[in-house]
N, C-alpha and C. Protein backbone atom coordinates (compact mmCIF):
# COMPACT_ATOMS: atom_id res chain seq x y z
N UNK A 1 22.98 -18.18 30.45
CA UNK A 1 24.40 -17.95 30.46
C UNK A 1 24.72 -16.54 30.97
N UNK A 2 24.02 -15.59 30.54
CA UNK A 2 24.46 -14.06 31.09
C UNK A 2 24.02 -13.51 32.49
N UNK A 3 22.70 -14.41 32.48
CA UNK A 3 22.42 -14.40 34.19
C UNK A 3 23.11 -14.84 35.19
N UNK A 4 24.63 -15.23 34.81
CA UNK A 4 25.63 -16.39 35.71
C UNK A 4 26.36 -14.88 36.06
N UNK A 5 26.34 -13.87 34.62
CA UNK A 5 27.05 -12.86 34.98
C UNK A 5 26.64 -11.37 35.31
N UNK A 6 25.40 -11.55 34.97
CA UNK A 6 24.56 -10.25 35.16
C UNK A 6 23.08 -10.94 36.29
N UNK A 7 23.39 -10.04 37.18
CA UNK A 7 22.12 -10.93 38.23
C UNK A 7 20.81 -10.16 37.70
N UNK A 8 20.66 -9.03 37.61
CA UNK A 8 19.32 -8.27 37.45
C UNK A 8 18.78 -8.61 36.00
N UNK A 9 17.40 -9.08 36.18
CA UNK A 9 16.79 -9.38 35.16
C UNK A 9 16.02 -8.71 33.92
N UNK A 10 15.64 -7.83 34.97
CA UNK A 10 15.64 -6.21 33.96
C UNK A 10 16.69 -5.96 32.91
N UNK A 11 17.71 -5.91 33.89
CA UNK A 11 19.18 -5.49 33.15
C UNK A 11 19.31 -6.42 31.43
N UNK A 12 19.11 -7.48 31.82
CA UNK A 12 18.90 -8.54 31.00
C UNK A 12 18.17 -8.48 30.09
N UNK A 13 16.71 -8.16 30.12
CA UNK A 13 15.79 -7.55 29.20
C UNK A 13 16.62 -6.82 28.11
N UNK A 14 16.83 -5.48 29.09
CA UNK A 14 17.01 -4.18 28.65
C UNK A 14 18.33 -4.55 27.22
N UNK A 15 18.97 -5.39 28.16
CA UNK A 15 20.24 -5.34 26.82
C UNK A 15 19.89 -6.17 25.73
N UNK A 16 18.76 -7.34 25.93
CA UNK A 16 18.48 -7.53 24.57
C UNK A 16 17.28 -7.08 23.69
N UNK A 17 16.64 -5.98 24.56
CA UNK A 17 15.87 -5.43 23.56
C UNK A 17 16.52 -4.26 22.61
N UNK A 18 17.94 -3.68 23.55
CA UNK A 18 18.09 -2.48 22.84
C UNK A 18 19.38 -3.05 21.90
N UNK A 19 20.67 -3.86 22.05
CA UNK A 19 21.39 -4.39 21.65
C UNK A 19 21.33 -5.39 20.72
N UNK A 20 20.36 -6.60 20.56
CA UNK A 20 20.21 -7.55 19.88
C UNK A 20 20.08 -6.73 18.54
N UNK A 21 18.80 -5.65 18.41
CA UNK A 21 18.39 -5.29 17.29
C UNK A 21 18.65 -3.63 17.34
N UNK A 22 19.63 -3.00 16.61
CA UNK A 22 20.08 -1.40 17.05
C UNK A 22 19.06 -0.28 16.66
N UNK A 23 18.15 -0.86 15.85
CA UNK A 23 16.80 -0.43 15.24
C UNK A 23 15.85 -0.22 16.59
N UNK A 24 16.13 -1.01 17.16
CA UNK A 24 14.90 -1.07 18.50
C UNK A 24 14.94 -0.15 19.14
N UNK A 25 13.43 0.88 19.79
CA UNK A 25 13.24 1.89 20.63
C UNK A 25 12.51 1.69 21.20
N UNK A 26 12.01 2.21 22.08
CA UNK A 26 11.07 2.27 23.04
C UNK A 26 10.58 2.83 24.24
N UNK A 27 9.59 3.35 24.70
CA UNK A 27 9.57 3.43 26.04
C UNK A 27 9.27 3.46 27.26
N UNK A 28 8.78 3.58 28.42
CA UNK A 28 9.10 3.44 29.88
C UNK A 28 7.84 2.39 29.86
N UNK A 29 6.34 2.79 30.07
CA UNK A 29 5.47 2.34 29.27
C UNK A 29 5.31 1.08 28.84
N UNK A 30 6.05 1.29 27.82
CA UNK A 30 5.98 -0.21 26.71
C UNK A 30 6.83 -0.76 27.53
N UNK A 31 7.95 -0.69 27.81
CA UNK A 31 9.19 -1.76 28.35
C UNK A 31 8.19 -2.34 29.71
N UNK A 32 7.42 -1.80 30.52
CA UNK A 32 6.69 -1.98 31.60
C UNK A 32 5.84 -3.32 31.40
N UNK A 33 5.21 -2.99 30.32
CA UNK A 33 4.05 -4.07 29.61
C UNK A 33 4.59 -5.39 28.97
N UNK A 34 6.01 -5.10 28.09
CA UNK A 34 6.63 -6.21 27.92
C UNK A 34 7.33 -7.11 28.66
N UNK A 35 7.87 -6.71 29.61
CA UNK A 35 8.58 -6.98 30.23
C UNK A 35 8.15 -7.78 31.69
N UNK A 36 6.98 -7.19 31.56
CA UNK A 36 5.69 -7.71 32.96
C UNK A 36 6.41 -7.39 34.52
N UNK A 37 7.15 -6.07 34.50
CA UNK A 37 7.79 -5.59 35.38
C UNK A 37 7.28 -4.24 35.58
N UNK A 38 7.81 -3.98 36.88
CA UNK A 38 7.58 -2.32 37.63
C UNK A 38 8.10 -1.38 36.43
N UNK A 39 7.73 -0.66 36.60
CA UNK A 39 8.27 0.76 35.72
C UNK A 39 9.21 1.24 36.88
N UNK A 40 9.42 1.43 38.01
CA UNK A 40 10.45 2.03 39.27
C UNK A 40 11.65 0.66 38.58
N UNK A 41 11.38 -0.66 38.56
CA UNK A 41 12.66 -0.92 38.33
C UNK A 41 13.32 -1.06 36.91
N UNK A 42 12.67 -0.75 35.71
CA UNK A 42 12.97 -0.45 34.96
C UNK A 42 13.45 0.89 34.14
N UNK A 43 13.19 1.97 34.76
CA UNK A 43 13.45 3.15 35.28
C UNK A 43 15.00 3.38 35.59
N UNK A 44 14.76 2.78 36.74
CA UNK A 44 16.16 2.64 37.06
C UNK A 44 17.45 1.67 36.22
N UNK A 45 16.91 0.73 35.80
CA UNK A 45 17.98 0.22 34.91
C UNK A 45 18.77 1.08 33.42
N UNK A 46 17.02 1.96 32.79
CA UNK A 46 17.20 2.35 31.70
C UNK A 46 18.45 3.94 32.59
N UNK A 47 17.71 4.27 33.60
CA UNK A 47 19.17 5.20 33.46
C UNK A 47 20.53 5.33 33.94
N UNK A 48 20.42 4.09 34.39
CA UNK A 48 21.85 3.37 34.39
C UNK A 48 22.32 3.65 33.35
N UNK A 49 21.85 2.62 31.78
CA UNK A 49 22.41 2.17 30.63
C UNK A 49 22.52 3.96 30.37
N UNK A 50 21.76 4.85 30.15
CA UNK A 50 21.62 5.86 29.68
C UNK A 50 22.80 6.90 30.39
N UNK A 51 22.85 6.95 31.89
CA UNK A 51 24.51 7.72 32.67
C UNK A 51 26.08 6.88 31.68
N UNK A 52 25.59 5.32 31.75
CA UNK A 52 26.66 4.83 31.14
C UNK A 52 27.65 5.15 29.74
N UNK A 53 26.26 5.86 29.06
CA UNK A 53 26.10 6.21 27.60
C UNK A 53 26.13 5.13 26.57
N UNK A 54 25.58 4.14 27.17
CA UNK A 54 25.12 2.68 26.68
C UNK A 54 23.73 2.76 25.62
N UNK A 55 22.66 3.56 26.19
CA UNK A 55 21.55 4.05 25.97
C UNK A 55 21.72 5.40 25.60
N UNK A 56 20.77 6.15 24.63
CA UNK A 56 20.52 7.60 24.27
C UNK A 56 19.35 7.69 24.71
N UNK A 57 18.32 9.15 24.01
CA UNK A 57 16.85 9.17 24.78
C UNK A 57 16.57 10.30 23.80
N UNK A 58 15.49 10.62 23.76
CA UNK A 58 14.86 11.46 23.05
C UNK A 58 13.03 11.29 22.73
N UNK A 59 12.92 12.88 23.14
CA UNK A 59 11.45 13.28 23.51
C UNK A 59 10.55 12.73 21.90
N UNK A 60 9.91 12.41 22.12
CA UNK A 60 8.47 12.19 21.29
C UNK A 60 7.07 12.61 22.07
N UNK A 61 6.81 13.67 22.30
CA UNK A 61 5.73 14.08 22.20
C UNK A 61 5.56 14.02 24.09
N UNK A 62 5.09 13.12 25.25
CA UNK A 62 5.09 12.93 26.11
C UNK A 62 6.00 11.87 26.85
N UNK A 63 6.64 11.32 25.54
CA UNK A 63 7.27 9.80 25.99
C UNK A 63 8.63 10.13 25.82
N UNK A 64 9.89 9.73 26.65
CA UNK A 64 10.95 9.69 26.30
C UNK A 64 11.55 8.42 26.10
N UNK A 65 12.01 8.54 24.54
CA UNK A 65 12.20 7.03 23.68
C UNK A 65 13.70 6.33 24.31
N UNK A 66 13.89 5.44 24.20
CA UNK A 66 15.56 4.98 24.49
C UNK A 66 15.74 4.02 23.33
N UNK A 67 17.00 4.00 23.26
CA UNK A 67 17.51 3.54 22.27
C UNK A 67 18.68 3.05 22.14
N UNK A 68 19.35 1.86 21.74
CA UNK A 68 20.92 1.49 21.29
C UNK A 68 21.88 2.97 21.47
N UNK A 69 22.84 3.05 21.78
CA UNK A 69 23.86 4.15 21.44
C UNK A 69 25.07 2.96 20.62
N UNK A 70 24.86 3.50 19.01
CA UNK A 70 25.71 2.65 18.61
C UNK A 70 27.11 3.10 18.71
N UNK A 71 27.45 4.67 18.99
CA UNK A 71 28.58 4.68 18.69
C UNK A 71 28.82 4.79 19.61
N UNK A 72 28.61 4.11 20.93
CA UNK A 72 29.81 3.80 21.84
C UNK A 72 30.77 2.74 21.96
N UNK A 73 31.75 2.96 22.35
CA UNK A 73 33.01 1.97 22.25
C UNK A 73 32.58 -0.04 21.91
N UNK A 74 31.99 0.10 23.05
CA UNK A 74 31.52 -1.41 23.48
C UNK A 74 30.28 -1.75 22.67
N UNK A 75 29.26 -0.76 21.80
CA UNK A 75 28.07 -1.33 21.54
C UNK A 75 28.36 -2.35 20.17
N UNK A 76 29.35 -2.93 19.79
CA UNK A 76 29.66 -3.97 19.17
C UNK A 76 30.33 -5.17 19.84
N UNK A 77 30.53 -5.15 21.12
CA UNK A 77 31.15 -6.19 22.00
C UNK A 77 30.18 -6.63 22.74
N UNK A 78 28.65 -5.68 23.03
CA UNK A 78 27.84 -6.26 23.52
C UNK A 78 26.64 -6.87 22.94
N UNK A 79 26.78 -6.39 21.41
CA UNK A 79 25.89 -6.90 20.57
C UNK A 79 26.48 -8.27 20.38
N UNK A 80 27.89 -8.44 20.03
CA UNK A 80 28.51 -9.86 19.75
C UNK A 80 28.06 -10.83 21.15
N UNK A 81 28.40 -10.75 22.18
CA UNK A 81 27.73 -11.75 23.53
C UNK A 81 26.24 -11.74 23.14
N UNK A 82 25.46 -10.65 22.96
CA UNK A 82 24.28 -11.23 22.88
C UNK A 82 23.99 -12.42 21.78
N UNK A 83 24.67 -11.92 20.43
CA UNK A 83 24.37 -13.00 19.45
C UNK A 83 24.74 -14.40 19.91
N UNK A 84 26.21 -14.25 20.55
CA UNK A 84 26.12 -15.77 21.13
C UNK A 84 25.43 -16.24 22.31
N UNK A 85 24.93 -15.40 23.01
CA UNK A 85 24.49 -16.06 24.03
C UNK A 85 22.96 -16.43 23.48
N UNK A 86 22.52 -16.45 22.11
CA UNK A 86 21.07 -16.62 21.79
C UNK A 86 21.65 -18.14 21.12
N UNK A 87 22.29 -17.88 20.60
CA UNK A 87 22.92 -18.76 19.80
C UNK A 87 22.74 -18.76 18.17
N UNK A 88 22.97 -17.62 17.80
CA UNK A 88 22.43 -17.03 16.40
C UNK A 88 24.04 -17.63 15.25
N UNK A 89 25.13 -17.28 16.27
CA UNK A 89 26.54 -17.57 15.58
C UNK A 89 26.51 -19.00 15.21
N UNK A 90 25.53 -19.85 16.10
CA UNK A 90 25.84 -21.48 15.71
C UNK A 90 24.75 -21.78 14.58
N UNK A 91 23.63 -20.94 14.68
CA UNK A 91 23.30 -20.99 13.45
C UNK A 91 23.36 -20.48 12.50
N UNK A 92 23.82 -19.50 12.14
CA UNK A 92 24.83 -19.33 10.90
C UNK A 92 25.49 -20.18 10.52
N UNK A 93 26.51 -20.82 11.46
CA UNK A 93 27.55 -21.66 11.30
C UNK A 93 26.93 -23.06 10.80
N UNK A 94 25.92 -23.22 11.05
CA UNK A 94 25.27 -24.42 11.17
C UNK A 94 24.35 -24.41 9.77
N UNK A 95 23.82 -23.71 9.51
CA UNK A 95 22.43 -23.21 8.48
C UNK A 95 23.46 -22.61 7.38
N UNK A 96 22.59 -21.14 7.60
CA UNK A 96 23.34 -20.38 6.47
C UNK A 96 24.36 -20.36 5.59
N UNK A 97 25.60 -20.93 5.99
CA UNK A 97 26.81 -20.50 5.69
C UNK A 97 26.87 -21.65 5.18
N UNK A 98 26.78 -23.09 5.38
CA UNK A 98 26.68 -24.33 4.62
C UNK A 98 25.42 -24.24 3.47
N UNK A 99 24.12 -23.96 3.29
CA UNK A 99 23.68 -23.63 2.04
C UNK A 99 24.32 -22.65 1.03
N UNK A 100 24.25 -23.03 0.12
CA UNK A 100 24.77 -22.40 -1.46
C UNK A 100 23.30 -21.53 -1.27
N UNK A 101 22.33 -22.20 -1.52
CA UNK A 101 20.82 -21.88 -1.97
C UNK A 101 20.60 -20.54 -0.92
N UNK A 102 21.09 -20.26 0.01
CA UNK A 102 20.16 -19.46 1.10
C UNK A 102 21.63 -18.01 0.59
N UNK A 103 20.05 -16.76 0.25
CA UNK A 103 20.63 -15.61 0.03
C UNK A 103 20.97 -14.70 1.25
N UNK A 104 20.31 -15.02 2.27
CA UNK A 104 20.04 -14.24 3.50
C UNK A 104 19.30 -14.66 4.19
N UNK A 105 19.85 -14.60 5.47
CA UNK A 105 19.38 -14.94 6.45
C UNK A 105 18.83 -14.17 8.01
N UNK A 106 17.40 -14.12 7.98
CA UNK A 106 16.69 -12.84 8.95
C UNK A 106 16.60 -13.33 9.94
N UNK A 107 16.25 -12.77 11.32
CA UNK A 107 15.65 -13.02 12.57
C UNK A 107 14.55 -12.34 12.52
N UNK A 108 13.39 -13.37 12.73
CA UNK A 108 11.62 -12.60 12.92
C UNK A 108 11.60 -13.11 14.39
N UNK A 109 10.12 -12.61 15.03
CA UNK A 109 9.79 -13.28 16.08
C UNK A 109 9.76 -11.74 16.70
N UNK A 110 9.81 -12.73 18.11
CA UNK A 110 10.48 -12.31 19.41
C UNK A 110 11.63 -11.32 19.25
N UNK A 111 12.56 -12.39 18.71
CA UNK A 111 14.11 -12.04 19.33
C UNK A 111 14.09 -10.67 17.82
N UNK A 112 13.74 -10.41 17.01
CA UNK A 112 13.75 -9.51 16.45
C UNK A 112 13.22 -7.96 16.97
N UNK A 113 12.34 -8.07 17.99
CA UNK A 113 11.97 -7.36 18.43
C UNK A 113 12.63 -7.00 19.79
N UNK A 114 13.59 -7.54 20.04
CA UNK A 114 14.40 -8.02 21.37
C UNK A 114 13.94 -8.26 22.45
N UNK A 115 13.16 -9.24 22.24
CA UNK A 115 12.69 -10.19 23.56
C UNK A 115 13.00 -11.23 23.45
N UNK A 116 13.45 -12.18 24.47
CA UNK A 116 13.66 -13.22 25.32
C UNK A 116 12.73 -14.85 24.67
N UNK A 117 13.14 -15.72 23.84
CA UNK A 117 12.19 -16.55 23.93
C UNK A 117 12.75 -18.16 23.66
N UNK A 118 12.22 -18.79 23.58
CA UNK A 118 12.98 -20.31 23.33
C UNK A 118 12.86 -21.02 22.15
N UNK A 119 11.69 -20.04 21.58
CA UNK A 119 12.01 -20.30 20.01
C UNK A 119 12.40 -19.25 18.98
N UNK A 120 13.57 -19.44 18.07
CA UNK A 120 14.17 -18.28 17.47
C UNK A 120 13.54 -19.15 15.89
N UNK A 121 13.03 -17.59 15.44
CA UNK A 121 12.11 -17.72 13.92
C UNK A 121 13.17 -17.35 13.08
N UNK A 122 13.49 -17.85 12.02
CA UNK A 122 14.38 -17.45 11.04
C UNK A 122 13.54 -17.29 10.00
N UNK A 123 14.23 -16.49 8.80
CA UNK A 123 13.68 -16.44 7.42
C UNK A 123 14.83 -16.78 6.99
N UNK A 124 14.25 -17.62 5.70
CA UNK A 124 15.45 -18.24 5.07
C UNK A 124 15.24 -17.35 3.43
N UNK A 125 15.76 -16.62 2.73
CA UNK A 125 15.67 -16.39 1.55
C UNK A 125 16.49 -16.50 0.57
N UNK A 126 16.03 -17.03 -0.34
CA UNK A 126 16.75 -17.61 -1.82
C UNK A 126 15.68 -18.54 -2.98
N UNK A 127 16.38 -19.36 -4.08
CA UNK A 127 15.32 -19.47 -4.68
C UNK A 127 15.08 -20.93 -4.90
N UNK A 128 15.77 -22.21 -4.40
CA UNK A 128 15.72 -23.25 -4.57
C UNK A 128 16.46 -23.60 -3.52
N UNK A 129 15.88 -24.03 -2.27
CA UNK A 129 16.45 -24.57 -0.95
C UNK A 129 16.12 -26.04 -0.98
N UNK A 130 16.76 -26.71 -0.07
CA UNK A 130 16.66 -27.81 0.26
C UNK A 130 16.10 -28.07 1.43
N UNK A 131 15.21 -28.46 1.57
CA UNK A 131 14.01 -28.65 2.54
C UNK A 131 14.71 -29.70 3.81
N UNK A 132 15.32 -30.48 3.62
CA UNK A 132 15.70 -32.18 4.01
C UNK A 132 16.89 -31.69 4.52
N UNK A 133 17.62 -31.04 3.70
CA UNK A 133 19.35 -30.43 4.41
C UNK A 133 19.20 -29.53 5.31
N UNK A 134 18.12 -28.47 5.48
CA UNK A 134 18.06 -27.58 6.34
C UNK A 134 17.33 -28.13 7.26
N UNK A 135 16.54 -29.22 7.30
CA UNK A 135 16.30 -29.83 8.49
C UNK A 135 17.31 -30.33 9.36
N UNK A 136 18.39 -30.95 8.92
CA UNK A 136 19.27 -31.57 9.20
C UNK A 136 20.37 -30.88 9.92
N UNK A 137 20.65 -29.45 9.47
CA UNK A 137 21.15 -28.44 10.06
C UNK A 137 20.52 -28.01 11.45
N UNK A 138 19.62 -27.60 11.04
CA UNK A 138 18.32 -26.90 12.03
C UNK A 138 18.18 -28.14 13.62
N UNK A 139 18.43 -29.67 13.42
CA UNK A 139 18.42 -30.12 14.39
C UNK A 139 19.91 -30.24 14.90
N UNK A 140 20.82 -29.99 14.10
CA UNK A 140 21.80 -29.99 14.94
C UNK A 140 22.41 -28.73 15.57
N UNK A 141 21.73 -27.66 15.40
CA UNK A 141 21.94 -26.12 15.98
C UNK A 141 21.02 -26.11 17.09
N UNK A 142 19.85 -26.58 16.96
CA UNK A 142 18.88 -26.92 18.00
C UNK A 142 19.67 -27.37 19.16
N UNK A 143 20.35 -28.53 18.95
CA UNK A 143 21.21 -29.33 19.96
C UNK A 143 22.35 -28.40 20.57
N UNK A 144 22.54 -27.82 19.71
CA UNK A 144 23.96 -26.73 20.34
C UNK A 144 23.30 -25.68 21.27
N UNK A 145 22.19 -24.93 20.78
CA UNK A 145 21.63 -23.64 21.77
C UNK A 145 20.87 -24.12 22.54
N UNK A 146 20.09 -25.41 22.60
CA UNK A 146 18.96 -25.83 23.68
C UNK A 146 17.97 -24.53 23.62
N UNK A 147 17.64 -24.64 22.31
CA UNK A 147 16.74 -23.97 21.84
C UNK A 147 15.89 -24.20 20.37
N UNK A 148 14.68 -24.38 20.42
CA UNK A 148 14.24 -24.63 19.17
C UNK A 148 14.22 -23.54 18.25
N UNK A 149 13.91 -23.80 16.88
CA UNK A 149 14.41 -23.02 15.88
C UNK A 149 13.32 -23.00 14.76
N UNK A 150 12.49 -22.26 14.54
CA UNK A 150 10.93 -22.15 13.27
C UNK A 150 11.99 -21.35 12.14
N UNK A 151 11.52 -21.92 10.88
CA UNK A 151 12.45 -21.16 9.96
C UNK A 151 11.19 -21.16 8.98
N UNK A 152 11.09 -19.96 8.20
CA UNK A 152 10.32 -19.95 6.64
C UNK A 152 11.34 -20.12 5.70
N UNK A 153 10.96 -20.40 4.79
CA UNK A 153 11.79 -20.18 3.20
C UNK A 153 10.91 -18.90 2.04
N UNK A 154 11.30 -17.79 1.71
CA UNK A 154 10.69 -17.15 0.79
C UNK A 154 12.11 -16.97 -0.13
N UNK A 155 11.09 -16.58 -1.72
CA UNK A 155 11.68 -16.33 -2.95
C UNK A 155 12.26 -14.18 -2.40
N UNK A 156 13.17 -14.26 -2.91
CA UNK A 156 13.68 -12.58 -3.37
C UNK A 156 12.43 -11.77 -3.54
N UNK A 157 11.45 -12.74 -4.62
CA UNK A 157 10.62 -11.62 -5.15
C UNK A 157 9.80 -11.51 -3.72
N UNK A 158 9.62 -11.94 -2.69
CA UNK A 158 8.44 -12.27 -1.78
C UNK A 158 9.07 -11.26 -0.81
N UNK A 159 10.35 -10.71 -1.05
CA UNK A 159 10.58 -10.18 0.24
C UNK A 159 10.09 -8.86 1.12
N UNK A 160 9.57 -7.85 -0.16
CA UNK A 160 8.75 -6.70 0.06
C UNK A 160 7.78 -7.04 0.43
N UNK A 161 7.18 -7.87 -0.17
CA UNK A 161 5.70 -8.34 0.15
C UNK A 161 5.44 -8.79 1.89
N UNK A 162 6.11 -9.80 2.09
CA UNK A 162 6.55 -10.25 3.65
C UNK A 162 7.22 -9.47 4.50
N UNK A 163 8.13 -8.45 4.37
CA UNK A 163 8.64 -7.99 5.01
C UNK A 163 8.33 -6.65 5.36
N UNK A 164 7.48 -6.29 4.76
CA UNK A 164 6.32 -4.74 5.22
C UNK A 164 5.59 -5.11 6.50
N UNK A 165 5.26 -6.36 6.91
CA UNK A 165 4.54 -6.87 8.02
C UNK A 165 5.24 -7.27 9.07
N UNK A 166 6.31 -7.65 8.70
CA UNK A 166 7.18 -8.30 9.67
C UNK A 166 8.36 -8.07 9.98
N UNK A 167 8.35 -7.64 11.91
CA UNK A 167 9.80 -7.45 11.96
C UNK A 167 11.06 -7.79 11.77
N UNK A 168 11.86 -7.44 11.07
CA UNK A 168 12.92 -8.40 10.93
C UNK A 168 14.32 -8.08 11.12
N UNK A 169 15.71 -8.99 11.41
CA UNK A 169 16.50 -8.10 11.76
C UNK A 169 17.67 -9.19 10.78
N UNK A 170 18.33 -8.90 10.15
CA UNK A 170 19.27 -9.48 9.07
C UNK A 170 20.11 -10.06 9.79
N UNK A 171 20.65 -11.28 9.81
CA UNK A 171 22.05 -11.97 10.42
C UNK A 171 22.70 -12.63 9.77
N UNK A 172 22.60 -12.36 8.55
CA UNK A 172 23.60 -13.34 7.39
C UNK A 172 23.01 -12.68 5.79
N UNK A 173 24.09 -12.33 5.36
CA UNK A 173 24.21 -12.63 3.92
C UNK A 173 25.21 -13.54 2.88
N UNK A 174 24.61 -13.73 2.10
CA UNK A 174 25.79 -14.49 1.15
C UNK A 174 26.09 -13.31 0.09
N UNK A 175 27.12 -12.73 0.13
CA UNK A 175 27.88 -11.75 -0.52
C UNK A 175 28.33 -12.41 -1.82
N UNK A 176 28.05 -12.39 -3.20
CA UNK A 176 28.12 -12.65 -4.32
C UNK A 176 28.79 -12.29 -4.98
């Protein structure tokens, strides 16, 4: 969908590694290796975003890191397109927000780390889910993003334990 409106694929990368998740840094290097692209054209994209003031930067040692600039105007208008264009809003809408049982709801994987993939990993946490209903959800959000969907279920108490290992990026709570 965003490639209809953004042609460069880099560009594309770039905004959902640094936008999807505002936690996310990285740099020239790493984006090179992930991305399985030139460093000249990624280079150039990052200082695009970075003249734009889309992107910030800052030295670590030999590497200069980039990063989300959250407080610019738009970095909540472009985080919102990304969520829909993954299709994270239909599952909320779809999952989360219809369980009672589900306390919160994470993004692991890929897309937590802001990369690109066709399967989006959820964590489901709370303490008595319904196994059979969230299937039932889960295939009909599937059908909406044309994208498959891996979900865990952990208890509250499990969440330190699991979540020291694993990246994760929050997209739902149930506020109590």
């Amino acid at each position: 969908m965003l490639d209809a409106l953004i042609t460069s694929k880099t560009r594309i990368k770039i905004l959902l590694k640094f936008f999807l998740n505002k936690d996310n840094k990285s740099y020239l290097r790493s984006l090179e290796q992930e991305f399985g692209e030139s460093s000249n054209a990624i280079r150039i994209e990052l200082n695009r975003f970075e003249e734009a003031g889309l992107l910030k930067s800052h030295l670590e040692g030999n590497k200069k890191y980039y990063q989300a600039n959250i407080s610019h105007p738009l970095f909540s208008e472009i985080h919102s397109i990304i969520i829909k264009m993954i299709g994270i809003d239909k599952i909320i809408e779809n999952i989360a927000q219809r369980l009672k049982q589900v306390d919160a709801a994470y993004l692991a994987g890929n897309f937590a780390q802001g990369l690109d993939s066709r399967i989006i990993d959820i964590i489901l946490v709370g303490e008595e889910i319904d196994g059979k209903l969230i299937n039932q959800y889960i295939q009909k959000a599937e059908k909406l993003i044309n994208r498959k969907i891996r979900y865990i279920h952990i208890k509250q108490s499990e969440m330190n334990e699991y979540f020291a290992n694993t990246p994760t990026l929050l997209i739902w709570t149930n506020e109590k």
